[in-house]
N, C-alpha and C. Protein backbone atom coordinates (compact mmCIF):
# COMPACT_ATOMS: atom_id res chain seq x y z
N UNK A 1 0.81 -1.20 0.00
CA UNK A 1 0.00 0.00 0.00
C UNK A 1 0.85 1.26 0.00
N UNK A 2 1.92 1.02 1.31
CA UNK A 2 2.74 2.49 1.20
C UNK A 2 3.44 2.91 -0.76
N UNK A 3 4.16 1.52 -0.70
CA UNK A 3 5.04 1.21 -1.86
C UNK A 3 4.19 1.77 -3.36
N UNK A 4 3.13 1.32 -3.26
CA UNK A 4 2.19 2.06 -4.28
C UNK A 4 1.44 3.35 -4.39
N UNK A 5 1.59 3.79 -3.34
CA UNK A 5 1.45 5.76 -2.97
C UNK A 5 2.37 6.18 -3.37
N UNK A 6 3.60 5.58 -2.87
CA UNK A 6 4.83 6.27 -3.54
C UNK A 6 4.99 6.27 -4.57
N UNK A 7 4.87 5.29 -5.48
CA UNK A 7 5.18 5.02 -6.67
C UNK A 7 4.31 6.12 -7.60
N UNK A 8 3.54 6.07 -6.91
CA UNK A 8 2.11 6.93 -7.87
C UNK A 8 2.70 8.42 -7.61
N UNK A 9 3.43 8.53 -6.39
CA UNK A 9 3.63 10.34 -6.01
C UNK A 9 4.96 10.40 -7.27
N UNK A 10 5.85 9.44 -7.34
CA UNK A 10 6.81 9.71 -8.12
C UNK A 10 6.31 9.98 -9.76
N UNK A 11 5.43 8.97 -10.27
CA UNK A 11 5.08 9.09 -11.29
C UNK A 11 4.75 10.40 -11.61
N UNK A 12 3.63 10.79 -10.99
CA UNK A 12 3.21 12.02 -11.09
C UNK A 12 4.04 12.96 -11.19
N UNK A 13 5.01 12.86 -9.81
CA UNK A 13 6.10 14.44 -9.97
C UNK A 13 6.98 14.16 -11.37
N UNK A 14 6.83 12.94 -11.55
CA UNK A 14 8.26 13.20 -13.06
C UNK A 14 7.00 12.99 -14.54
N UNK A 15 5.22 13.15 -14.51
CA UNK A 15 4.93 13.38 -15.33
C UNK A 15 4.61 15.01 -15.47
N UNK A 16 4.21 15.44 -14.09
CA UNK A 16 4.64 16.93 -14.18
C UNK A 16 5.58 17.61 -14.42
N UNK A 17 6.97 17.19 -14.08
CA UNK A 17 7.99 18.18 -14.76
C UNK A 17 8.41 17.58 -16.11
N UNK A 18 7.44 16.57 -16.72
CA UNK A 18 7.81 16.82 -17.80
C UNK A 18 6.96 17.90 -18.49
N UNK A 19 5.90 17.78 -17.87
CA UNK A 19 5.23 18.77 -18.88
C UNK A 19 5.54 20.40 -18.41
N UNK A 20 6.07 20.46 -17.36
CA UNK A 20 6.67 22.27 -16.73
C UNK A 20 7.90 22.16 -17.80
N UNK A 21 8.72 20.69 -18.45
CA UNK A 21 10.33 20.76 -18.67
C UNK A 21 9.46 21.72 -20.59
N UNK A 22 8.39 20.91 -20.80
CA UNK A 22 8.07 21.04 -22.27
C UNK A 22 7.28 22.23 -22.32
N UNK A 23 6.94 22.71 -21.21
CA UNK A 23 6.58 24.54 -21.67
C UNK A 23 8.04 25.44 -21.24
N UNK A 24 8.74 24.96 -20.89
CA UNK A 24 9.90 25.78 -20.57
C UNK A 24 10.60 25.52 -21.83
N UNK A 25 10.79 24.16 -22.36
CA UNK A 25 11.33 24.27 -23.88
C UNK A 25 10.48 25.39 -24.99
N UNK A 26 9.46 25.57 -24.70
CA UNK A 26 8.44 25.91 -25.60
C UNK A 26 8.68 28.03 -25.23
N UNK A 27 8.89 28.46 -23.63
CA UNK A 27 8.41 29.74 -23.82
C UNK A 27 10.26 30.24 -23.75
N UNK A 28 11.09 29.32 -23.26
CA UNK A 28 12.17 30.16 -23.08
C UNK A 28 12.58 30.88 -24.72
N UNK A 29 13.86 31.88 -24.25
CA UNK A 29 13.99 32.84 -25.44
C UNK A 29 15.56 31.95 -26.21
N UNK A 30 16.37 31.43 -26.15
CA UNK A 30 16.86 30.99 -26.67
C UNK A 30 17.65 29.69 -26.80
N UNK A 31 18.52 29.26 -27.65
CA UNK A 31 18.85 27.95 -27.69
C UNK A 31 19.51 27.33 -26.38
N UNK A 32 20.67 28.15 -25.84
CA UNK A 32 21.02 27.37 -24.30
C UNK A 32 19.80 27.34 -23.30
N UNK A 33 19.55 28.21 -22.96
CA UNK A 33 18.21 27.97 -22.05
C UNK A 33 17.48 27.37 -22.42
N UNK A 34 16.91 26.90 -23.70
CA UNK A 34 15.85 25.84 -24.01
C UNK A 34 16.87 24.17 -23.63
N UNK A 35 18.23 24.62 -24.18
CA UNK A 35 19.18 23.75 -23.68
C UNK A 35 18.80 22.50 -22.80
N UNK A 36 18.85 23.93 -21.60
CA UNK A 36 19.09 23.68 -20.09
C UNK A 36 17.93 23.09 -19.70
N UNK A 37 16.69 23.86 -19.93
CA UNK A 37 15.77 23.47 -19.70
C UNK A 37 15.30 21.38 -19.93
N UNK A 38 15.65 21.20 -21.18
CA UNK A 38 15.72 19.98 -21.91
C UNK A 38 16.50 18.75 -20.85
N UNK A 39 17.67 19.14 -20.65
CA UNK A 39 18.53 18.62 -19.73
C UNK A 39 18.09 18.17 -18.67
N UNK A 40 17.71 19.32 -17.87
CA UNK A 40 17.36 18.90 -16.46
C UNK A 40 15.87 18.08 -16.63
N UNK A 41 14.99 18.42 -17.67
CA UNK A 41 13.86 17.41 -17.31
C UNK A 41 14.25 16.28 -18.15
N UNK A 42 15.16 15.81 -18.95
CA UNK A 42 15.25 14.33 -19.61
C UNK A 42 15.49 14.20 -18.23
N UNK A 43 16.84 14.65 -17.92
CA UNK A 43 17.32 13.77 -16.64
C UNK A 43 16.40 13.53 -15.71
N UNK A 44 15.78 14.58 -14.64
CA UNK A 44 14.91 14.78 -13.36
C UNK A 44 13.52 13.95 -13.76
N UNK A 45 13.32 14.19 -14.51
CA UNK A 45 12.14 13.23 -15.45
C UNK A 45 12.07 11.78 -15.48
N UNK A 46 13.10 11.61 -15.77
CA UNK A 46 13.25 10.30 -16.13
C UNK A 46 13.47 9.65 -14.84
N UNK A 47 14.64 10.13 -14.02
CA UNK A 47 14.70 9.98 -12.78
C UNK A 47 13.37 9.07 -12.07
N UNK A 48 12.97 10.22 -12.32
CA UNK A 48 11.22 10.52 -11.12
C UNK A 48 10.30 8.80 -11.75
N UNK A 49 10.45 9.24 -13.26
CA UNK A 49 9.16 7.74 -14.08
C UNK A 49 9.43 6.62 -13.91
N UNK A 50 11.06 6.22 -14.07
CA UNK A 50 11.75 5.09 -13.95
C UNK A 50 11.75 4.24 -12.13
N UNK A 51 12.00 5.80 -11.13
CA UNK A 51 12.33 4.89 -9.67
C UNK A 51 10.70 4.39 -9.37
N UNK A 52 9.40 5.26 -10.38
CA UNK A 52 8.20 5.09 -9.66
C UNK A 52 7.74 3.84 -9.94
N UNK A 53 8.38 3.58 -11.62
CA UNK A 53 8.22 1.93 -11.98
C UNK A 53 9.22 1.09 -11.71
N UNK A 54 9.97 1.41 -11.39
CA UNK A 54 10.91 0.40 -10.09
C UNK A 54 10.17 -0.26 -8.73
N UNK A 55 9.88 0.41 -8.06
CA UNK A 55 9.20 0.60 -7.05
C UNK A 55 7.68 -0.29 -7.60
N UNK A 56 6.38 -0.60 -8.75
CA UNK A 56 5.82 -0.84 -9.06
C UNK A 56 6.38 -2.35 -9.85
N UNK A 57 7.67 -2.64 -10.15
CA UNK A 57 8.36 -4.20 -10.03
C UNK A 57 8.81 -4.51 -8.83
N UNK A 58 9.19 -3.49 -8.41
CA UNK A 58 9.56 -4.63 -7.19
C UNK A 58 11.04 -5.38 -7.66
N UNK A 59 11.49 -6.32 -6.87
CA UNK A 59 12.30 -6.98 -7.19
C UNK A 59 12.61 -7.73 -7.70
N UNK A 60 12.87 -7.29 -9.18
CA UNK A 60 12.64 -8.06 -10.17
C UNK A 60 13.79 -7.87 -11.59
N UNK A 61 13.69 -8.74 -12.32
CA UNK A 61 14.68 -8.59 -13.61
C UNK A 61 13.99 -7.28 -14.12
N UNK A 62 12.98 -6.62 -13.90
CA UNK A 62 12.03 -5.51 -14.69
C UNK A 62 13.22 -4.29 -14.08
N UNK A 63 12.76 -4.41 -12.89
CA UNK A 63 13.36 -3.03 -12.32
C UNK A 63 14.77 -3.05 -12.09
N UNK A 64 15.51 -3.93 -12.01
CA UNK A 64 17.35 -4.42 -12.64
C UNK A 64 17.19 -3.52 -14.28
N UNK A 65 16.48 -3.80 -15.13
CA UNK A 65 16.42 -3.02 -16.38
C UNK A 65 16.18 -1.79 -16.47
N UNK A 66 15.03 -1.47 -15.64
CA UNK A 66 14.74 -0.15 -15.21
C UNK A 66 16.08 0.87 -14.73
N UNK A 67 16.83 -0.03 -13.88
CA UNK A 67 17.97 0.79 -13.26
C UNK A 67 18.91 0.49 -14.21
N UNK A 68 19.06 -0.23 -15.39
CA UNK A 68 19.90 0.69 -16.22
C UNK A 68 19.74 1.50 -17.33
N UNK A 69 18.68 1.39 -17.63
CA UNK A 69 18.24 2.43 -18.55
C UNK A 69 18.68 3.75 -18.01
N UNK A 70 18.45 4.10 -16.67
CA UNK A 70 18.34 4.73 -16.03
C UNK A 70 19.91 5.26 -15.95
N UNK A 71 20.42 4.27 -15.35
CA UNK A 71 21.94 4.78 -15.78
C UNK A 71 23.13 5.18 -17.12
N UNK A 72 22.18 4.92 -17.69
CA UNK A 72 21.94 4.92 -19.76
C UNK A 72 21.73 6.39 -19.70
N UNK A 73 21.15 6.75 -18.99
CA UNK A 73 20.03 8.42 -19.26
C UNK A 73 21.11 9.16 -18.67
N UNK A 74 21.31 8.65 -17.24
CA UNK A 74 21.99 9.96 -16.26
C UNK A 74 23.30 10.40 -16.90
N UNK A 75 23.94 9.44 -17.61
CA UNK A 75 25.19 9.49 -18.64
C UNK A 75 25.30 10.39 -19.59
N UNK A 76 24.18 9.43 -20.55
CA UNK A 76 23.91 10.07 -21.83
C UNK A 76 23.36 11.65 -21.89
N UNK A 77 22.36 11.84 -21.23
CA UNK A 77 21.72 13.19 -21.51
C UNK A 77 22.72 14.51 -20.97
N UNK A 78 23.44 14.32 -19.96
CA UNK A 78 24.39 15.65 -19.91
C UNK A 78 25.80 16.03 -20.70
N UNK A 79 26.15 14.36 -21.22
CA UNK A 79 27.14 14.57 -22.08
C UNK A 79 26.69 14.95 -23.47
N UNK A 80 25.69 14.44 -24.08
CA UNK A 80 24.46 15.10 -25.15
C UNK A 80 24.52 16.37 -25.20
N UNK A 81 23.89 17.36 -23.62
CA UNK A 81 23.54 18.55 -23.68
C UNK A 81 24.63 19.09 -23.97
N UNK A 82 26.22 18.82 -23.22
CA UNK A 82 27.33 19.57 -23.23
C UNK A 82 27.93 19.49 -24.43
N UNK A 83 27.44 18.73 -25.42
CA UNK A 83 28.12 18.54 -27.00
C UNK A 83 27.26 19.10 -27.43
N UNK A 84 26.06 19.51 -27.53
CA UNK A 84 25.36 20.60 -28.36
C UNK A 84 25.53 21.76 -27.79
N UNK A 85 25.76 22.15 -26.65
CA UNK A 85 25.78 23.77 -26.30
C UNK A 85 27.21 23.94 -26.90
N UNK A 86 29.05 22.96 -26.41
CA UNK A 86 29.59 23.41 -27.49
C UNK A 86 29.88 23.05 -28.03
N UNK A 87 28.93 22.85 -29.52
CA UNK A 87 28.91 23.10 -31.05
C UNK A 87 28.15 23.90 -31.77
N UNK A 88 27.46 24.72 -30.20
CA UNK A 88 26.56 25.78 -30.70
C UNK A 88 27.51 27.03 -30.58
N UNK A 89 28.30 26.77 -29.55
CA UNK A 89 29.33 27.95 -28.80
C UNK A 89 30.16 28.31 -29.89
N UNK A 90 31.14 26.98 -30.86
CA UNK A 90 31.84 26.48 -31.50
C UNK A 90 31.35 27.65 -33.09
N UNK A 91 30.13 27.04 -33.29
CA UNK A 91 30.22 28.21 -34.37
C UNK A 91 29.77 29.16 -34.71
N UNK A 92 29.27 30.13 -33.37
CA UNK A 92 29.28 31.18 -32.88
C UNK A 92 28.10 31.51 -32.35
N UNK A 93 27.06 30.92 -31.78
CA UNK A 93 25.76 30.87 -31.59
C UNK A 93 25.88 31.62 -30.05
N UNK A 94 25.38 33.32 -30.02
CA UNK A 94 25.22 34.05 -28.78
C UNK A 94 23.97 34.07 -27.91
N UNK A 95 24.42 33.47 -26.65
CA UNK A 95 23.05 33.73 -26.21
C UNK A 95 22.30 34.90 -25.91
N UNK A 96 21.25 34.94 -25.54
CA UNK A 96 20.16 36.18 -25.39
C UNK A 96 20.65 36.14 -24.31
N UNK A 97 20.97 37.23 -23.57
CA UNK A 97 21.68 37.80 -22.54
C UNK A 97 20.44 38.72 -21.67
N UNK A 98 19.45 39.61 -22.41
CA UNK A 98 18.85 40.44 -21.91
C UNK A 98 17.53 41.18 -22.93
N UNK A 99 16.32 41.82 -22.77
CA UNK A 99 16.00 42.10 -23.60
C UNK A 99 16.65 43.65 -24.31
N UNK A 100 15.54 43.96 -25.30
CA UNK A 100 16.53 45.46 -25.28
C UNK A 100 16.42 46.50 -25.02
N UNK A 101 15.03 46.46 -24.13
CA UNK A 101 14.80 47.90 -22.89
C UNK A 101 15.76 47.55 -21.32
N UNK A 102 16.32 46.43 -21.58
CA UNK A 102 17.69 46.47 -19.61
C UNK A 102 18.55 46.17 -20.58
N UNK A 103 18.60 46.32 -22.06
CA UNK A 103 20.35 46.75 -22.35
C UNK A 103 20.85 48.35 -22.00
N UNK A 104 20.14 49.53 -22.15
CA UNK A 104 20.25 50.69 -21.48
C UNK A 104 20.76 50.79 -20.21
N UNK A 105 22.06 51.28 -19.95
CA UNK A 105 22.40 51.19 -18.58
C UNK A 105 21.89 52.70 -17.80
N UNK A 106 21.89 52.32 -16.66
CA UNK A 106 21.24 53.39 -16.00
C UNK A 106 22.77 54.63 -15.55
N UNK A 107 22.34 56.12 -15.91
CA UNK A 107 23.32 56.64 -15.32
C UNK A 107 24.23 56.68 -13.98
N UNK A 108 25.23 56.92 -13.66
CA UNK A 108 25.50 56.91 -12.68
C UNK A 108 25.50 58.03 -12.01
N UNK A 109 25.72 58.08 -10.74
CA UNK A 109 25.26 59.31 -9.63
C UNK A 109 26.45 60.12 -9.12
């Protein structure tokens, strides 16, 4: 009973940040920050879906698979992100820094 509350609270939190990870891909302003955004919910995401169906095998050859996929992901997706940000860096791709009413600096006193 506990084991299956939990499982269900995990599911949930890693089907919600996927969908907070896929409007943050969707409203941020440019390519690293959509980046970043991408990153942390493959990873935190996956995290969250995988331990909730772990937890829903039990001890089993299922959730032995589960935990390496899992370790497949935690690998793969930040070395992924860090080879596209630089080969974005690489051939010259600037990020949005600011809009262009706080590029105006304010006088000084």
């Amino acid at each position: 009973m506990i084991i299956d509350i939990a499982s269900w609270i995990l599911l949930l939190a890693g089907g919600g940040l996927g969908i907070v990870g896929g409007i943050g891909i969707h409203r941020f302003p440019d390519f690293y920050s959509r980046l970043h955004a991408t990153g942390i919910t493959d990873t935190l995401c996956a995290m969250l879906i995988l331990l909730g169906l772990g937890l829903q095998a039990g001890w089993s050859i299922a959730a032995f698979k589960l935990a390496l996929i899992f370790m497949f992901l935690f690998f793969t997706t930040p070395t992924a992100s860090h080879a596209l940000a630089n080969a974005a860096a690489h051939s010259g791709l600037k990020p949005k820094l600011s809009s262009n009413d706080s590029d105006k600096q304010a006088p000084h006193d």
